[in-house]
C-alpha atoms as a PDB file:
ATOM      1  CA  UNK A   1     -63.021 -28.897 -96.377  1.00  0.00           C
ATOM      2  CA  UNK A   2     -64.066 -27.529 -99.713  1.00  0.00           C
ATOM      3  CA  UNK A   3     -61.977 -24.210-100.972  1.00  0.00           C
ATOM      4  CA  UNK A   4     -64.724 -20.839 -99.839  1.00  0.00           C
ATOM      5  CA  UNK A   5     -67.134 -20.110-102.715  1.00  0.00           C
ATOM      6  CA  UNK A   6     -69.799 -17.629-101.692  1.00  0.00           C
ATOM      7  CA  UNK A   7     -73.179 -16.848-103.335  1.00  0.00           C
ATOM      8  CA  UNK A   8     -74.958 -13.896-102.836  1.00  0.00           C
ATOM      9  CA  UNK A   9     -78.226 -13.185-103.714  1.00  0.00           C
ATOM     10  CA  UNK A  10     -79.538  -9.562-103.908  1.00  0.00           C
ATOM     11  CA  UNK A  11     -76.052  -8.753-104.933  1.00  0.00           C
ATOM     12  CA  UNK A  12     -78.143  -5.347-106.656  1.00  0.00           C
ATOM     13  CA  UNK A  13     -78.723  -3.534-103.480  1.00  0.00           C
ATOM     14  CA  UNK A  14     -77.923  -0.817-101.577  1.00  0.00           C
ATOM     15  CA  UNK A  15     -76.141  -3.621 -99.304  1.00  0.00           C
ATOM     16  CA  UNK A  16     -75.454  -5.976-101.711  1.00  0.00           C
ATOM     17  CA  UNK A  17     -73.422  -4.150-103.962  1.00  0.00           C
ATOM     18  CA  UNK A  18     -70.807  -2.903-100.957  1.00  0.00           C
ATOM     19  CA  UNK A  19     -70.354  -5.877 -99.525  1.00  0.00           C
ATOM     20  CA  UNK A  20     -70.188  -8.263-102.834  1.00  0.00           C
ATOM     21  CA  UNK A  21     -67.186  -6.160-103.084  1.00  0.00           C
ATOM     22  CA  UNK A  22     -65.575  -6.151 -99.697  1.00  0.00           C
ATOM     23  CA  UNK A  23     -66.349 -10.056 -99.832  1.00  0.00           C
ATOM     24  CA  UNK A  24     -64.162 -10.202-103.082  1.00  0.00           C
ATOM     25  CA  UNK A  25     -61.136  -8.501-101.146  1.00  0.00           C
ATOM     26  CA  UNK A  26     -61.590 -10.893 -98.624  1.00  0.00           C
ATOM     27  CA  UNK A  27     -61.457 -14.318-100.715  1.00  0.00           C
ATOM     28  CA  UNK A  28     -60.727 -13.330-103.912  1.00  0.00           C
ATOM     29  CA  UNK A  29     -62.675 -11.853-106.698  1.00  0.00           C
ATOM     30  CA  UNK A  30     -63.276 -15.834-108.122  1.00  0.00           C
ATOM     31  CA  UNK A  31     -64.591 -17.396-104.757  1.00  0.00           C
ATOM     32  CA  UNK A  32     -67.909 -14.364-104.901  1.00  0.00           C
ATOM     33  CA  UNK A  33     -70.661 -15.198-107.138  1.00  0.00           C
ATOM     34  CA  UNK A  34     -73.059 -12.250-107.166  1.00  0.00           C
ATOM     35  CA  UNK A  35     -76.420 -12.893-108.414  1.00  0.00           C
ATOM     36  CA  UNK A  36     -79.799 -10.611-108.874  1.00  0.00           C
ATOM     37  CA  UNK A  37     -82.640 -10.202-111.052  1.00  0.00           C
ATOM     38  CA  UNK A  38     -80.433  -7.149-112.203  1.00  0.00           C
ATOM     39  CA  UNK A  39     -77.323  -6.842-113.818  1.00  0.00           C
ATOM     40  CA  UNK A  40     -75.190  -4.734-111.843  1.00  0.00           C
ATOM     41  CA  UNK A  41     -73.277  -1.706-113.301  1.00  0.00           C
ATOM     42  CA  UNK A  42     -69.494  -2.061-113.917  1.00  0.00           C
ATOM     43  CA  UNK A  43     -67.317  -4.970-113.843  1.00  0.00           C
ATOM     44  CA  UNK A  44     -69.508  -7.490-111.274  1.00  0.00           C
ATOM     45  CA  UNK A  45     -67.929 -10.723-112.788  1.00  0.00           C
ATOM     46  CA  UNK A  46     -69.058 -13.175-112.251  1.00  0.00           C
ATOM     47  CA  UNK A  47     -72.563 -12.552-112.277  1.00  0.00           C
ATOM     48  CA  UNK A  48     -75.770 -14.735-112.289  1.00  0.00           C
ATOM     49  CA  UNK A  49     -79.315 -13.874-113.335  1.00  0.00           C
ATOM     50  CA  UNK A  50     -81.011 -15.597-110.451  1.00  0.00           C
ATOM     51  CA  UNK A  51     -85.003 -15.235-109.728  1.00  0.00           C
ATOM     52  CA  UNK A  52     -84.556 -16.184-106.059  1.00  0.00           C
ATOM     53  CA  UNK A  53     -88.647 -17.626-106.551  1.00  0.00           C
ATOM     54  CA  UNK A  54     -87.353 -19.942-109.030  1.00  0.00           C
ATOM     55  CA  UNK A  55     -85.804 -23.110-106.966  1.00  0.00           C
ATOM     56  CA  UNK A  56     -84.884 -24.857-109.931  1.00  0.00           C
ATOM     57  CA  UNK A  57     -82.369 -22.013-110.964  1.00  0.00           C
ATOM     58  CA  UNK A  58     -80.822 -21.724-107.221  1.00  0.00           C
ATOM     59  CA  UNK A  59     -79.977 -24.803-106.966  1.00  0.00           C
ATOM     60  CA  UNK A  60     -78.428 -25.394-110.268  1.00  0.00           C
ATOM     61  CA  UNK A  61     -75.841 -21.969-109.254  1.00  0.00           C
ATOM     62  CA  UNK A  62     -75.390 -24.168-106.104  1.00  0.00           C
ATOM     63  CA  UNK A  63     -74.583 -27.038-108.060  1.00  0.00           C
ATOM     64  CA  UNK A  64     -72.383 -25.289-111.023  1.00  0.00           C
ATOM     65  CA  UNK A  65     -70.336 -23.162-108.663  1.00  0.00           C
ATOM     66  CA  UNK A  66     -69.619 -25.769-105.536  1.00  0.00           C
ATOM     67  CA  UNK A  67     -71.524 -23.245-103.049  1.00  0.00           C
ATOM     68  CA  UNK A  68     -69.927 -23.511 -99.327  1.00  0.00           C
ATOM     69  CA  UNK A  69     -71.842 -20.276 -98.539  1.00  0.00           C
ATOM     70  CA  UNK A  70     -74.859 -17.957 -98.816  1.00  0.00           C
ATOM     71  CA  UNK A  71     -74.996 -14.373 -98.159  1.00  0.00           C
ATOM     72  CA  UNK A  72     -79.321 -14.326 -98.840  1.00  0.00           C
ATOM     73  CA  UNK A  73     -80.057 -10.672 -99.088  1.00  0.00           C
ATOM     74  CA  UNK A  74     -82.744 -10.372-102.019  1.00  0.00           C
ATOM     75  CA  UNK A  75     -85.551  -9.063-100.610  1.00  0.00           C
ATOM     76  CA  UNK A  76     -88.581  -6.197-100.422  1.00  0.00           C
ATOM     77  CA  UNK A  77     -87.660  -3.182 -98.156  1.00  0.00           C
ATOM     78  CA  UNK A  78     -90.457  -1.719 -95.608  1.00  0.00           C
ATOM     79  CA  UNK A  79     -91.893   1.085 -97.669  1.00  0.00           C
ATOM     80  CA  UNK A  80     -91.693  -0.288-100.788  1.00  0.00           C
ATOM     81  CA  UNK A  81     -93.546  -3.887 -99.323  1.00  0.00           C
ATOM     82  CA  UNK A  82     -96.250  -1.937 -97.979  1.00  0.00           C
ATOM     83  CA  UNK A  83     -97.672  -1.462-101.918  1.00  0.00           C
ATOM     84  CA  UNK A  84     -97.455  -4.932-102.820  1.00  0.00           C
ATOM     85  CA  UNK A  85     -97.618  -7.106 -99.367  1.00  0.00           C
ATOM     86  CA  UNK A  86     -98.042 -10.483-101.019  1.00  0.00           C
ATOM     87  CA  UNK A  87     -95.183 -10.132-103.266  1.00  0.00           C
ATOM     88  CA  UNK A  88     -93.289  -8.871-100.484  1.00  0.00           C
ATOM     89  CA  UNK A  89     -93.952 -11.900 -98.254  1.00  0.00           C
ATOM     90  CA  UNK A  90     -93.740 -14.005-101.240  1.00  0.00           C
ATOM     91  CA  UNK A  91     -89.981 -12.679-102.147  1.00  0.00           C
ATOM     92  CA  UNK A  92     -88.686 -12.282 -98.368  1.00  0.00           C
ATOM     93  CA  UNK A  93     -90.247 -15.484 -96.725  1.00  0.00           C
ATOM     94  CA  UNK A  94     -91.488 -18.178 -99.379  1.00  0.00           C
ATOM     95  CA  UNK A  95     -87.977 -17.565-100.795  1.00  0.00           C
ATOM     96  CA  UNK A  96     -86.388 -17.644 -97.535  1.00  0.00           C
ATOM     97  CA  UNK A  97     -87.612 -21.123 -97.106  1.00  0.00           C
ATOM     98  CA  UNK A  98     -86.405 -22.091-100.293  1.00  0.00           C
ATOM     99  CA  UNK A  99     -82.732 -20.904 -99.772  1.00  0.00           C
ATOM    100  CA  UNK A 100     -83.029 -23.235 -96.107  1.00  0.00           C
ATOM    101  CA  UNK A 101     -83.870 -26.129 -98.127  1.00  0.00           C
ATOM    102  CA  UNK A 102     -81.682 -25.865-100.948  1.00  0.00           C
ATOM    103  CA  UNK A 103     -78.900 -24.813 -98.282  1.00  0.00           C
ATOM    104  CA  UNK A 104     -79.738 -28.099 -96.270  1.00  0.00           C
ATOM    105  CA  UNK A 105     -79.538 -30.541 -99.517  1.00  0.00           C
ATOM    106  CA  UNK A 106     -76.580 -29.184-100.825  1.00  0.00           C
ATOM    107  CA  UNK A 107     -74.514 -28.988 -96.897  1.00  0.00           C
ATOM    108  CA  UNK A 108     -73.771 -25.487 -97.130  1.00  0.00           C
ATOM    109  CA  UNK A 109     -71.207 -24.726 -94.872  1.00  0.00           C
ATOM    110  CA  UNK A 110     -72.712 -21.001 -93.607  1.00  0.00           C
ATOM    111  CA  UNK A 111     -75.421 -18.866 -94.292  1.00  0.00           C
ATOM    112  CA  UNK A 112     -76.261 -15.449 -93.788  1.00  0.00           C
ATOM    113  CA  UNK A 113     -79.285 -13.526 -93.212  1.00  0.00           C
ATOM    114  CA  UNK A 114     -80.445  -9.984 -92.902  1.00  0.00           C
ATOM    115  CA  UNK A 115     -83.066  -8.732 -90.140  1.00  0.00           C
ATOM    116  CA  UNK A 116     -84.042  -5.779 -89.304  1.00  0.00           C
ATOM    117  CA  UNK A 117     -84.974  -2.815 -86.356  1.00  0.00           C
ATOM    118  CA  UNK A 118     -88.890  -3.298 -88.485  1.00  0.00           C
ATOM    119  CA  UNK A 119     -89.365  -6.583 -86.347  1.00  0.00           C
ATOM    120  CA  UNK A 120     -89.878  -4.359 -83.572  1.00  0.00           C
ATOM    121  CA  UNK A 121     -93.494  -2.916 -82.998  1.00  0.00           C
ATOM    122  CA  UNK A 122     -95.262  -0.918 -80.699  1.00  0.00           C
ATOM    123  CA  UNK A 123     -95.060  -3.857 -78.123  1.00  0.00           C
ATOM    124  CA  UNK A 124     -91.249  -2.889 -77.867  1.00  0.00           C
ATOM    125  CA  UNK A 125     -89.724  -0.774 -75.399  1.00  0.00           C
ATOM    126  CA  UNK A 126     -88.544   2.353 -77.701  1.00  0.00           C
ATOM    127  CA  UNK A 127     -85.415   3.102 -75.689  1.00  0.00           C
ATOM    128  CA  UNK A 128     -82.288   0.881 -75.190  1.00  0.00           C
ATOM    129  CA  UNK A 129     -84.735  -1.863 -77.054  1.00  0.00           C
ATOM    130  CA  UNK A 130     -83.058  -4.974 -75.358  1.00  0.00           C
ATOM    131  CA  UNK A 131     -82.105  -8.354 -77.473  1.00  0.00           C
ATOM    132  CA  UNK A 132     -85.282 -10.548 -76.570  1.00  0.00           C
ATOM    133  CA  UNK A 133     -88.329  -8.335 -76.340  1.00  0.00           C
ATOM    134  CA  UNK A 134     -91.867  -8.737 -77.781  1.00  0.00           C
ATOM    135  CA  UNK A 135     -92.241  -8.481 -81.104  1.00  0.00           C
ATOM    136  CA  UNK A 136     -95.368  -7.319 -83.006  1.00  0.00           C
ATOM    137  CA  UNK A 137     -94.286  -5.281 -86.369  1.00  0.00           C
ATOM    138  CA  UNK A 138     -96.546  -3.750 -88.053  1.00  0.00           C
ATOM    139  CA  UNK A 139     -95.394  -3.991 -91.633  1.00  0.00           C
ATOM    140  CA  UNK A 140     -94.987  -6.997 -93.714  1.00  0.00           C
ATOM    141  CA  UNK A 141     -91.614  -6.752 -94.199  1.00  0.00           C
ATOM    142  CA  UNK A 142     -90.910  -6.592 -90.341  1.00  0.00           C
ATOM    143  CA  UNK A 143     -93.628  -9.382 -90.218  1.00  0.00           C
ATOM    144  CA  UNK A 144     -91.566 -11.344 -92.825  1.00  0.00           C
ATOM    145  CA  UNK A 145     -88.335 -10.624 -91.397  1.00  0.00           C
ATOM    146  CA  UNK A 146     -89.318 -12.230 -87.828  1.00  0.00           C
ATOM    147  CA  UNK A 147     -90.511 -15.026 -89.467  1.00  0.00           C
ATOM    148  CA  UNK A 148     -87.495 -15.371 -90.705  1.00  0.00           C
ATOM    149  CA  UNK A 149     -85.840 -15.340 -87.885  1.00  0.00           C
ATOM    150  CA  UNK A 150     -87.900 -17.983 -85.766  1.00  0.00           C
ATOM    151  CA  UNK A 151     -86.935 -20.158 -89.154  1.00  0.00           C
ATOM    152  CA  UNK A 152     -83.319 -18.808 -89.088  1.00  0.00           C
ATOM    153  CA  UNK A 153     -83.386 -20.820 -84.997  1.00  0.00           C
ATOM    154  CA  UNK A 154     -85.427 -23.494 -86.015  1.00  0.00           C
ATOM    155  CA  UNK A 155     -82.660 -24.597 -88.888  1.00  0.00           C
ATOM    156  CA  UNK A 156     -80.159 -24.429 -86.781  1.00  0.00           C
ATOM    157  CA  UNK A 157     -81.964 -26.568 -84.156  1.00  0.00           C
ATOM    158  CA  UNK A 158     -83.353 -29.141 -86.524  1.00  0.00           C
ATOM    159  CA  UNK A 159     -80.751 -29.692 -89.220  1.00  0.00           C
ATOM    160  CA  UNK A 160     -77.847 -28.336 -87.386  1.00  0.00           C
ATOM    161  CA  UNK A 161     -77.316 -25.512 -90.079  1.00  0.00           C
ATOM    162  CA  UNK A 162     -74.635 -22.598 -89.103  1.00  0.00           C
ATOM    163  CA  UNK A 163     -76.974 -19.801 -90.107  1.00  0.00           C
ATOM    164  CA  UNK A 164     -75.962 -16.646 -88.120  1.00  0.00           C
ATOM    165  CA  UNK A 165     -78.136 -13.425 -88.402  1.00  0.00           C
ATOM    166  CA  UNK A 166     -78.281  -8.963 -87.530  1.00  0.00           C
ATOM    167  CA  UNK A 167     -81.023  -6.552 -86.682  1.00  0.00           C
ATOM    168  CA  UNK A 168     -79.713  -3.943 -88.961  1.00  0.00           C
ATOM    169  CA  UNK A 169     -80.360  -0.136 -88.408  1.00  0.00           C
ATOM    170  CA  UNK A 170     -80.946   1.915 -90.870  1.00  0.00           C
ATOM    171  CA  UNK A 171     -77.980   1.949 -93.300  1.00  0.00           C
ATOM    172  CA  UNK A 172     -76.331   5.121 -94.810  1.00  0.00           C
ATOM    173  CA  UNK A 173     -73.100   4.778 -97.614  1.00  0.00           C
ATOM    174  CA  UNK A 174     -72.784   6.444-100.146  1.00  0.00           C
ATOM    175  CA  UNK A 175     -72.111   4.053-102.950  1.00  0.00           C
ATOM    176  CA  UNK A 176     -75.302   3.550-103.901  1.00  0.00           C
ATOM    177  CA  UNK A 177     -79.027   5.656-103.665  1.00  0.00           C
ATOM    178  CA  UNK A 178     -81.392   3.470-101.242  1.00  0.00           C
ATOM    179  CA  UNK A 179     -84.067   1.099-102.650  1.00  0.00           C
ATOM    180  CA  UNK A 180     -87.402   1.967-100.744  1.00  0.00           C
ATOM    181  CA  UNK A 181     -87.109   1.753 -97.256  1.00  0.00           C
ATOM    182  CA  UNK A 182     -88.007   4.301 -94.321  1.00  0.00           C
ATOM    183  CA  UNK A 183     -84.898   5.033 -93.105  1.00  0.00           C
ATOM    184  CA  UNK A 184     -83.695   5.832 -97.126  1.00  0.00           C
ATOM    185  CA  UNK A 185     -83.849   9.968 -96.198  1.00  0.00           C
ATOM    186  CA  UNK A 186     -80.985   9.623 -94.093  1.00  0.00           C
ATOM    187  CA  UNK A 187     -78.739   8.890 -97.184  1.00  0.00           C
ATOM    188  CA  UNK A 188     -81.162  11.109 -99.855  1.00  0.00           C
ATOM    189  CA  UNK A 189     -80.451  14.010 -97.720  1.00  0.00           C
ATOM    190  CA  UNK A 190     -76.710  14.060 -98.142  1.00  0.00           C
ATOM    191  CA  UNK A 191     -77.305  13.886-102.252  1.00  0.00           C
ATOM    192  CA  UNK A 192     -79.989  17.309-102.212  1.00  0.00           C
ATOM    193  CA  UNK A 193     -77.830  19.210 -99.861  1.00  0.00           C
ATOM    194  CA  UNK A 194     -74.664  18.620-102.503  1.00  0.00           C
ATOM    195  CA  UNK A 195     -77.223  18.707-105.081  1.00  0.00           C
ATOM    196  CA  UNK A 196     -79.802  21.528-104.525  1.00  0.00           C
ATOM    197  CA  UNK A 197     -79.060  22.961-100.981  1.00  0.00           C
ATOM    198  CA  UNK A 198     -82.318  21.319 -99.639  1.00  0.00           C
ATOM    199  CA  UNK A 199     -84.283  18.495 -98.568  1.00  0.00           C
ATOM    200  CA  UNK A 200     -87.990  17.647 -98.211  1.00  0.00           C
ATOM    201  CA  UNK A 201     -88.194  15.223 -95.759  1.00  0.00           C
ATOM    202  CA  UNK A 202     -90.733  12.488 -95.558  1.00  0.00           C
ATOM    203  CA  UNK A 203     -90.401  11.791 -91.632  1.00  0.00           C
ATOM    204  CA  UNK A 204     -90.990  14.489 -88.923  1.00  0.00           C
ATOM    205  CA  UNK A 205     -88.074  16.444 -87.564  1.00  0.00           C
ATOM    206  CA  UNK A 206     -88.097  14.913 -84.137  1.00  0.00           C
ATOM    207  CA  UNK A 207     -88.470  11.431 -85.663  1.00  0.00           C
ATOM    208  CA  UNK A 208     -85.333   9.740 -83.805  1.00  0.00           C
ATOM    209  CA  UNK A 209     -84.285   6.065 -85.120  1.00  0.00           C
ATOM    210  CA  UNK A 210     -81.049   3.813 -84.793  1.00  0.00           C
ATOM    211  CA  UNK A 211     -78.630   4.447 -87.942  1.00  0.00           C
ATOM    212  CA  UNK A 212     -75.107   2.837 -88.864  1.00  0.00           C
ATOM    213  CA  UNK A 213     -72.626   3.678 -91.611  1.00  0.00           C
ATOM    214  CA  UNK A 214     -72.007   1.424 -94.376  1.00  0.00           C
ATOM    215  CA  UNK A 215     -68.700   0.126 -93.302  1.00  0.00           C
ATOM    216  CA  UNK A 216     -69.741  -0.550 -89.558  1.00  0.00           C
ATOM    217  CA  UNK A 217     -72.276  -2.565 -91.172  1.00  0.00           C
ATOM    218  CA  UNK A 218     -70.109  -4.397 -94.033  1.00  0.00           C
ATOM    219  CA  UNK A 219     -67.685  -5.175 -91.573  1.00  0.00           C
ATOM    220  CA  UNK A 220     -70.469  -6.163 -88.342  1.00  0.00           C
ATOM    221  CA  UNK A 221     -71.825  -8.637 -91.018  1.00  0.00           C
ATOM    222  CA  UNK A 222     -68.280 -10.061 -92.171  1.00  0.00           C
ATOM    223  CA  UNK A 223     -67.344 -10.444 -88.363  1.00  0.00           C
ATOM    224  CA  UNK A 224     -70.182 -12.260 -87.520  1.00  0.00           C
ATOM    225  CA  UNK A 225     -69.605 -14.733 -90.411  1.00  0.00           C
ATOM    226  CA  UNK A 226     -66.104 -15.037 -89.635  1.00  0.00           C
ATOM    227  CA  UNK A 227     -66.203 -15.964 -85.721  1.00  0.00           C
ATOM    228  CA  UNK A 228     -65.948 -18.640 -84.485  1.00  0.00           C
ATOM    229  CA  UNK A 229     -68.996 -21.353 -83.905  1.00  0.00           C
ATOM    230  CA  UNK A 230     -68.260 -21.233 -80.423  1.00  0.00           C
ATOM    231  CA  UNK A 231     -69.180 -17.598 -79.900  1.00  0.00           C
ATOM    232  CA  UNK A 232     -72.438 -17.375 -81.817  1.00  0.00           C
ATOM    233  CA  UNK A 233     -74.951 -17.586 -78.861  1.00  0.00           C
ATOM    234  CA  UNK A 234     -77.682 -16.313 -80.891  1.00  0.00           C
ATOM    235  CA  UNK A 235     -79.525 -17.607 -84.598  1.00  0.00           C
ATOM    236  CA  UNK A 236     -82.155 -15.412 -84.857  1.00  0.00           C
ATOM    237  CA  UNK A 237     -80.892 -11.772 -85.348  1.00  0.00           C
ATOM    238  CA  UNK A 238     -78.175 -10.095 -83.423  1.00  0.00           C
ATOM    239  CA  UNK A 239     -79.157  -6.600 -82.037  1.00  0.00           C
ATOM    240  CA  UNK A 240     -76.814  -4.138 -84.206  1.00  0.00           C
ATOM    241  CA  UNK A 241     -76.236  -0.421 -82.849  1.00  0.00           C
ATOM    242  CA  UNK A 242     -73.770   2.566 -83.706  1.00  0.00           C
ATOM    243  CA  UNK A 243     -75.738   5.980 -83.416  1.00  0.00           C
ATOM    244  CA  UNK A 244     -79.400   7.239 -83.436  1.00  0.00           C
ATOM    245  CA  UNK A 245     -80.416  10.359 -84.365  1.00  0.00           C
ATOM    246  CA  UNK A 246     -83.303  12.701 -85.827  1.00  0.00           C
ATOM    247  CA  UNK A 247     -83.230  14.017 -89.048  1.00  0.00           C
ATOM    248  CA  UNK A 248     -83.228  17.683 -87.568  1.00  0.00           C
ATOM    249  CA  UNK A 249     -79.916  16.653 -86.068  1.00  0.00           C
ATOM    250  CA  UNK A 250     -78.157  14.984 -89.497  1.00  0.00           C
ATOM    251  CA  UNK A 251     -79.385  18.622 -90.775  1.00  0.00           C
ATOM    252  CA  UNK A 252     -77.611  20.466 -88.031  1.00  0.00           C
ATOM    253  CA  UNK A 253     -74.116  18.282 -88.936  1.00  0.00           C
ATOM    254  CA  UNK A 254     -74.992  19.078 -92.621  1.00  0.00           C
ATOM    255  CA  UNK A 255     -74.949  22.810 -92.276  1.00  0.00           C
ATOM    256  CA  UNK A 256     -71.484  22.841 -90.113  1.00  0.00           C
ATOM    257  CA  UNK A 257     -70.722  21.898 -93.790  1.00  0.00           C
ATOM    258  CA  UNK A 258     -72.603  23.380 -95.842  1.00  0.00           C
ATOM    259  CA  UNK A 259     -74.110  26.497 -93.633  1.00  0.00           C
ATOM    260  CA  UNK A 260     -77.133  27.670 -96.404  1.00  0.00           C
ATOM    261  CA  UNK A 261     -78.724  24.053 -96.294  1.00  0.00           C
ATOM    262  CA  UNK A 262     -82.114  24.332 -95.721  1.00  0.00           C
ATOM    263  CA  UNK A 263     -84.442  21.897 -94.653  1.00  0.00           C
ATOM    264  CA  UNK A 264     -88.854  21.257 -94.889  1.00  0.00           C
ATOM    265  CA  UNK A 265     -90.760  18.088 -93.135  1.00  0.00           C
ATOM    266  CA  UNK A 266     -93.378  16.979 -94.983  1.00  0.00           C
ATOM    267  CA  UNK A 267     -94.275  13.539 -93.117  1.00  0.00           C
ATOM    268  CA  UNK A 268     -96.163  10.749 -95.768  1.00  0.00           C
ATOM    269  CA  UNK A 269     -97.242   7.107 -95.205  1.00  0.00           C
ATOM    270  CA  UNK A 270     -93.351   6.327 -93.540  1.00  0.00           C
ATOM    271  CA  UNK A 271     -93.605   8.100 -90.784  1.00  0.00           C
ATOM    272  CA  UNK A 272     -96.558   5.816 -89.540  1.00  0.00           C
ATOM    273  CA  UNK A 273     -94.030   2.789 -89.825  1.00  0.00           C
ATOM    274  CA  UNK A 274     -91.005   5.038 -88.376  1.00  0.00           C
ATOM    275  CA  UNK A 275     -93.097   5.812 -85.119  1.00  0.00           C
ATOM    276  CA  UNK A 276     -93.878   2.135 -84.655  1.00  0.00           C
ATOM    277  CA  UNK A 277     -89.841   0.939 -84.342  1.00  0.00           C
ATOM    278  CA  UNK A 278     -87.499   1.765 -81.496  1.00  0.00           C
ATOM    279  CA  UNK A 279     -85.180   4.673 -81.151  1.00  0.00           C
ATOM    280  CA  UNK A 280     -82.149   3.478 -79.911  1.00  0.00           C
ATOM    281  CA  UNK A 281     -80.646  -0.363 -79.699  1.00  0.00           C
ATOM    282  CA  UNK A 282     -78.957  -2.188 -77.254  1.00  0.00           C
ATOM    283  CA  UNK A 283     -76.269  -4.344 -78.546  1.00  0.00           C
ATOM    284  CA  UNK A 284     -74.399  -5.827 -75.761  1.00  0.00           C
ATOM    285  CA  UNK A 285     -75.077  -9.637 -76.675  1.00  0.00           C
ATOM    286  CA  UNK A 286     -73.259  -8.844 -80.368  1.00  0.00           C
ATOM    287  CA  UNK A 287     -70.206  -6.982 -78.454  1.00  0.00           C
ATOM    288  CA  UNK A 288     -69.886  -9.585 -75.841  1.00  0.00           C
ATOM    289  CA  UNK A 289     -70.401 -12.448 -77.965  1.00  0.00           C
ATOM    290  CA  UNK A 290     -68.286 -11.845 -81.029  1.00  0.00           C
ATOM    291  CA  UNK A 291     -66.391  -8.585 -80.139  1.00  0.00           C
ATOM    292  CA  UNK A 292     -68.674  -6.128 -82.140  1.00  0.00           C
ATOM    293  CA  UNK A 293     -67.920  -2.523 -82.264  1.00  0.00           C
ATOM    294  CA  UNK A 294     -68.510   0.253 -84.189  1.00  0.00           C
ATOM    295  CA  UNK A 295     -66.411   3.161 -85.711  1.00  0.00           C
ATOM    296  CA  UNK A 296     -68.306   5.414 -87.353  1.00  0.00           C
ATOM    297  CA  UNK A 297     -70.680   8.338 -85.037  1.00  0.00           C
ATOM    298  CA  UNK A 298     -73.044  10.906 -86.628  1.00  0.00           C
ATOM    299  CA  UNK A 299     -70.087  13.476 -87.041  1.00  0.00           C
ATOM    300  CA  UNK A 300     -67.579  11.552 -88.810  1.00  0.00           C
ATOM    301  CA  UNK A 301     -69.842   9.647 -91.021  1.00  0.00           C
ATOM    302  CA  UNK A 302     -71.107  12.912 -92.474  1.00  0.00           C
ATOM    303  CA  UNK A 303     -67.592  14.100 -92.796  1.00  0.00           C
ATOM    304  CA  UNK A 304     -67.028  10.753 -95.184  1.00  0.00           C
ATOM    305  CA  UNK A 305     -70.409  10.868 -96.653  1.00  0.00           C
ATOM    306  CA  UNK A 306     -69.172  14.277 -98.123  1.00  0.00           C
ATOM    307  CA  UNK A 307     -66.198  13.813 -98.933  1.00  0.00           C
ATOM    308  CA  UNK A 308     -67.390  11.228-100.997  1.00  0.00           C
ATOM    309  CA  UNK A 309     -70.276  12.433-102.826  1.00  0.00           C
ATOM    310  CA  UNK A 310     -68.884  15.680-103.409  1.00  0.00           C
ATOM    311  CA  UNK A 311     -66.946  15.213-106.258  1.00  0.00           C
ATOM    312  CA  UNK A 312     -70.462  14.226-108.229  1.00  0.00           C
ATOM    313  CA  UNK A 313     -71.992  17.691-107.779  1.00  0.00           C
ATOM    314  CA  UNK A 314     -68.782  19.859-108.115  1.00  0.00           C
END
């Protein structure tokens, strides 16, 4: 078997960037190519320019740098896809397919894939939202992202490709600002209360959605890539779960911190998609299957989350 190179595309964002890194502790800064259509901040070596439209370019990287696996995380976020929906499905599913092919020609050994709670829709029971339940979403980036998945199963089935897959939450760390989701106030509110001592909110106060702390997710998806074949029952997007909560009740854990935070609800355009997805997740499939388990609740991750970001406002 080939020595473990890993490519990931999208290596730019809010994900990306976190675990790029924790994937370089793992199997060595060398063996993690991170690629994006922007040049990340710092010391990324190595680092690719890759347009993940251009299929030409991908599979050259593939070629060059003896590829056993993709991390494929380049893609449009919910708010920001609702602006431009044919670019969105263009980048998130035209390029999906793309990445399958080139994976499939060149025998890549594992690939990874990034759903999402926006597959859900109004068809979807809101609470305890089971693993197999229908799915209508209402934006194109959940429409995208189930696509994805039915193609994520049908590569697996047809060409026999280990391509392994989570519903992720919304995801809060503080290493990097969000990049234009509907879940991105739960991390810009922990910035303006350090910052200014308040927060306009975009969703309502009572708005409640699943959320999960950077490292429960960094180390959910590592896990997942790591078990064994045997105990990956499912290819088309695990159900992922830690906490769910309202953004009146992050405030409320804010202000046991910082007691003169103040915050307004002023509900725009995201509040429409927030109201369509479910409010809490149930995950037993991913913590029978492959031991998942998270560490992080409401309390503590706000506790980190501060401690973290406080020394840039002090």
């Amino acid at each position: 078997m080939k020595p473990t190179k890993i490519l990931v595309t999208g290596a730019n964002g809010q994900i990306g960037r976190v675990l790029t890194e924790k994937l370089r502790e793992v199997h060595g800064k060398e063996s993690v190519l991170a690629t994006d259509i922007h040049k990340l901040e710092g010391d990324h070596e190595p680092y690719q320019f890759l347009d993940i439209l251009n299929p030409q370019r991908l599979r050259e990287i593939l070629a060059d740098h003896d590829i056993t696996q993709i991390y494929h995380l380049a893609a449009i976020l919910s708010a920001n896809g609702e602006w431009n929906p044919m670019k969105t499905w263009n980048v998130n599913l035209n390029a999906l397919l793309t990445v399958f092919e080139a994976a499939r020609e060149f025998e890549i050994q594992k690939m990874f894939f990034p759903s999402t709670i926006a597959v859900f829709g109004n068809t979807t029971p809101r609470l305890n939202t089971a693993q197999d339940v229908p799915l209508l979403p209402n934006t194109v980036y959940g429409i995208s992202k189930a696509t994805g998945e039915l193609w994520c199963n049908y590569y697996h089935q047809r060409y026999g490709l280990d391509v392994r897959s989570l519903r992720y939450p919304g995801i809060i760390g503080w290493q990097s600002l969000p990049g234009g989701g509907t879940t991105d106030y739960a991390v810009e509110i922990y910035h303006e209360a350090l910052k200014h001592g308040e927060y306009k909110c975009f969703l309502a106060k009572d708005t409640r959605l699943p959320m999960m702390y950077m490292e429960d997710a960094i180390n959910a998806t590592i896990s997942l890539m790591e078990a064994p074949m045997d105990k990956i029952h499912l290819r088309y997007g695990y159900n992922l779960s830690a906490m769910s909560f309202t953004p009146e009740e992050i405030a409320e854990e804010i202000k046991k911190h910082i007691p003169d935070f103040k915050i307004t609800y002023e509900p725009d355009y995201r509040q429409a998609i927030a109201s369509s997805w479910t409010e809490s997740i149930d995950d037993s499939k991913a913590r029978d299957d492959w031991g998942w388990k998270p560490k992080y609740d409401l309390e503590s991750m706000t506790n980190d989350m501060l401690l973290h970001l406080k020394p840039l406002y002090s």
